[in-house]
C-alpha atoms as a PDB file:
ATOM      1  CA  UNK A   1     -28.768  -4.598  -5.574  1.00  0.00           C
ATOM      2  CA  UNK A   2     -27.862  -1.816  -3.099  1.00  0.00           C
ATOM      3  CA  UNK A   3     -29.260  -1.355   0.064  1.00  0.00           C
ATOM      4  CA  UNK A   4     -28.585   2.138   1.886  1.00  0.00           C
ATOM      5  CA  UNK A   5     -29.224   2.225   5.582  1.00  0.00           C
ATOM      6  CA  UNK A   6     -28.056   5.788   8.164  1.00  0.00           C
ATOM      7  CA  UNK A   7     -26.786   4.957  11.049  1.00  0.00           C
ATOM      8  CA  UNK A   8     -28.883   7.152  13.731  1.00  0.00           C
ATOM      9  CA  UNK A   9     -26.599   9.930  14.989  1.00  0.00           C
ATOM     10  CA  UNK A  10     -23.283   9.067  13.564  1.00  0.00           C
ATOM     11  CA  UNK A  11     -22.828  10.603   9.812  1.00  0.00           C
ATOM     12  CA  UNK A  12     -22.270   7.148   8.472  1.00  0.00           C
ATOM     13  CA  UNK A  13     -23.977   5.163   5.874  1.00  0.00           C
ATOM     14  CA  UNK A  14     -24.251   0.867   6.200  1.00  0.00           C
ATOM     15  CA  UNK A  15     -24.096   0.133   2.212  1.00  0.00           C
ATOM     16  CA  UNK A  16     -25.200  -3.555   1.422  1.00  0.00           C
ATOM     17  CA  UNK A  17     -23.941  -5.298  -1.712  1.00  0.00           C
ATOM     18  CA  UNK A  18     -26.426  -7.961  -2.927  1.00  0.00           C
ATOM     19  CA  UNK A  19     -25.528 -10.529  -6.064  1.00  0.00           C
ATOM     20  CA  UNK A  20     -28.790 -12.960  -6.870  1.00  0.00           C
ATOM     21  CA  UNK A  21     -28.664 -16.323  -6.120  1.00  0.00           C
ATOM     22  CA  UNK A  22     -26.621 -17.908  -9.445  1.00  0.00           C
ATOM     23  CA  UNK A  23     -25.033 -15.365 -10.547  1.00  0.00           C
ATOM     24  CA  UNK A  24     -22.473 -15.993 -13.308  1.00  0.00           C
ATOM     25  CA  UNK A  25     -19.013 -14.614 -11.978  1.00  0.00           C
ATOM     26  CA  UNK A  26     -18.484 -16.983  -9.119  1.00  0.00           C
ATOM     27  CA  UNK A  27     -16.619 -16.072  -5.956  1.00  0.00           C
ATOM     28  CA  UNK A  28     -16.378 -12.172  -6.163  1.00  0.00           C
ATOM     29  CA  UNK A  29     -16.136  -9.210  -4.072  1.00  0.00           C
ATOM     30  CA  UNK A  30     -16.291  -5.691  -3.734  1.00  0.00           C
ATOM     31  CA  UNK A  31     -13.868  -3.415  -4.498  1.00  0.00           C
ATOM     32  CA  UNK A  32     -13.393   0.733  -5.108  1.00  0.00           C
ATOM     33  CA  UNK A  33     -11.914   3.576  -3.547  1.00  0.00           C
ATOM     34  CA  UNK A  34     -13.267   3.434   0.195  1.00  0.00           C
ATOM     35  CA  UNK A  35     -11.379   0.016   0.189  1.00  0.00           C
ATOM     36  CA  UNK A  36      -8.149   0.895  -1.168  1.00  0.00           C
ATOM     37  CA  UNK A  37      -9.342  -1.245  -4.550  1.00  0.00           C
ATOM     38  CA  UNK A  38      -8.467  -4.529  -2.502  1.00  0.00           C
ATOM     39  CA  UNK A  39     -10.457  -7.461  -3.699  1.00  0.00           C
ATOM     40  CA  UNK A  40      -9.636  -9.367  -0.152  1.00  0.00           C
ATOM     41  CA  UNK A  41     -11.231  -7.175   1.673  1.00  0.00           C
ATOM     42  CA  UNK A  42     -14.982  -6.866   1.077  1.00  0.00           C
ATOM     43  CA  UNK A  43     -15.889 -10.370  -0.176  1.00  0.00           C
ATOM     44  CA  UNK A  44     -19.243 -11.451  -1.213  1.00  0.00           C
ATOM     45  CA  UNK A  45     -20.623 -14.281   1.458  1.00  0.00           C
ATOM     46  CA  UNK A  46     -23.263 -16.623   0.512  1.00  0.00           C
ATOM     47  CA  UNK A  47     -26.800 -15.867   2.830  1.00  0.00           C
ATOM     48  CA  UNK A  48     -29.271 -18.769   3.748  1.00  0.00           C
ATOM     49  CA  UNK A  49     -31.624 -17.865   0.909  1.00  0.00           C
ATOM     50  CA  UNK A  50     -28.724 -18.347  -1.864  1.00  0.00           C
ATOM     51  CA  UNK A  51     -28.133 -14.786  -2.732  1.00  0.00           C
ATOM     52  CA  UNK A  52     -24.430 -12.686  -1.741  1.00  0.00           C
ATOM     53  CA  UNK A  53     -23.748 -10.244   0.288  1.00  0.00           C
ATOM     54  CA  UNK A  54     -21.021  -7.903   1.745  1.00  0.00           C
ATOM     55  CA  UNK A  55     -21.174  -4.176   3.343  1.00  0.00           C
ATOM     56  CA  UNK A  56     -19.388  -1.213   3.739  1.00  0.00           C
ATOM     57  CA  UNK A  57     -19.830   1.688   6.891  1.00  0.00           C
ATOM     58  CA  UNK A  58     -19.262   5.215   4.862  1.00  0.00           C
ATOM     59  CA  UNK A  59     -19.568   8.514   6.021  1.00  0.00           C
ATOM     60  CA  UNK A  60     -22.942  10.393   4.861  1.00  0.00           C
ATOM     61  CA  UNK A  61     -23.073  12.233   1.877  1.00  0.00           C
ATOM     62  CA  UNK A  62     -19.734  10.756   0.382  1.00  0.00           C
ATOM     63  CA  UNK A  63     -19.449  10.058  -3.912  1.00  0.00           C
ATOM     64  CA  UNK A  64     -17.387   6.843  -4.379  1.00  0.00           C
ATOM     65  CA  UNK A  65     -16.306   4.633  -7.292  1.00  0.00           C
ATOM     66  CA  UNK A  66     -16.302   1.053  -7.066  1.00  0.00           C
ATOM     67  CA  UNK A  67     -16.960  -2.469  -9.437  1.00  0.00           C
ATOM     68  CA  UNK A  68     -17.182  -6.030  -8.560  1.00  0.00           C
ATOM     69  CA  UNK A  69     -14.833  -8.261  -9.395  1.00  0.00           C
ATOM     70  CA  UNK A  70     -15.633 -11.741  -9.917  1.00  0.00           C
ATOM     71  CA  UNK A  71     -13.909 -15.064 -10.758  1.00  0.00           C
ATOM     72  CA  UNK A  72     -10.845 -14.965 -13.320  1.00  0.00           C
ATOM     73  CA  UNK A  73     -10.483 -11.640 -13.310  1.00  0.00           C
ATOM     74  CA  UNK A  74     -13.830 -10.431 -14.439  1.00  0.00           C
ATOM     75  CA  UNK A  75     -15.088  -7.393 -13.575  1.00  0.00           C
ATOM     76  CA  UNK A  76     -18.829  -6.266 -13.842  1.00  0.00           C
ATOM     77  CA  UNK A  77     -21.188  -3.476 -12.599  1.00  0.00           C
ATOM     78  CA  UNK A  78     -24.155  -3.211 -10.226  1.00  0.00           C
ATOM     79  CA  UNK A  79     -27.523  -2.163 -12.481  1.00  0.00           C
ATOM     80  CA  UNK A  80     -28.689  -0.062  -9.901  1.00  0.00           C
ATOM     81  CA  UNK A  81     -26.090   1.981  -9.381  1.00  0.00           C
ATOM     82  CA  UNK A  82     -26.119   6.076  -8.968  1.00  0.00           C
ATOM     83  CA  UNK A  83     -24.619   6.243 -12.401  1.00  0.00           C
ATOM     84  CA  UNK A  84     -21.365   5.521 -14.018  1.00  0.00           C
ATOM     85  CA  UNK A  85     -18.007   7.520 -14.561  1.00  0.00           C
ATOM     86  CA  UNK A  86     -15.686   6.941 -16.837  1.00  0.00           C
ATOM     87  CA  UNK A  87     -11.819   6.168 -15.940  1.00  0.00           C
ATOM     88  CA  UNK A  88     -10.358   8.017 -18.822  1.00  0.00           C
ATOM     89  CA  UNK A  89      -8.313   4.926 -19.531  1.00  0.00           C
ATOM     90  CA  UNK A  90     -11.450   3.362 -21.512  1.00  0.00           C
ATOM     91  CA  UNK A  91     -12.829   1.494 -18.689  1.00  0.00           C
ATOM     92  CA  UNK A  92     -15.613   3.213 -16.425  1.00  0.00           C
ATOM     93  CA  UNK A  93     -17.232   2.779 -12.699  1.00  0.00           C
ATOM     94  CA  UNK A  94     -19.900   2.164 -10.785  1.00  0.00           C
ATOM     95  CA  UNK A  95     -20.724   5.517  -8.885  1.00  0.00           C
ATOM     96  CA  UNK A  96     -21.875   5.555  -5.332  1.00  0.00           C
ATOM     97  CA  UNK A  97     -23.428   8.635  -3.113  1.00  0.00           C
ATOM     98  CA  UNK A  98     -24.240   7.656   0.557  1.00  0.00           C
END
């Protein structure tokens, strides 16, 4: 799940990442082109009611391209993303528009 949320009278966009409690991939994060692609540094962190989360400050009005990437190396996409691109190298992304 994403959660959207404008910061009053800055241009920028809080962006929550939310995996359900369970999911499959086990410790995984966040990773695209506002964070260099670096799986260290936008983590998913277990909440109090069992689901994971992790967020991102982006300016307004901004496309970007990201996945998750999960335990051993296993990527997978967010459902409800703003659509999907692909890489040209026969993989795609997740698109995102703040």
């Amino acid at each position: 799940m994403i959660k959207k949320q404008a910061i009053k009278k800055s241009g920028e966009v809080k962006v929550t990442f939310t995996l359900p409690a369970g999911h499959p991939h086990g410790p995984s994060s966040v990773v695209g082109d506002f964070n260099g692609w670096d799986p260290l540094k936008n983590p998913f962190a277990k909440r109090s009611n069992g689901t994971f989360s992790t967020s991102v400050t982006l300016g307004a009005g901004e496309r970007h391209h990201f996945r998750y990437l999960g335990d051993g190396n296993t990527w997978f996409d967010e459902p409800e993303a703003d659509g999907h691109e692909s890489t040209g190298h026969g993989t795609h992304n997740c698109v995102l528009l703040t």
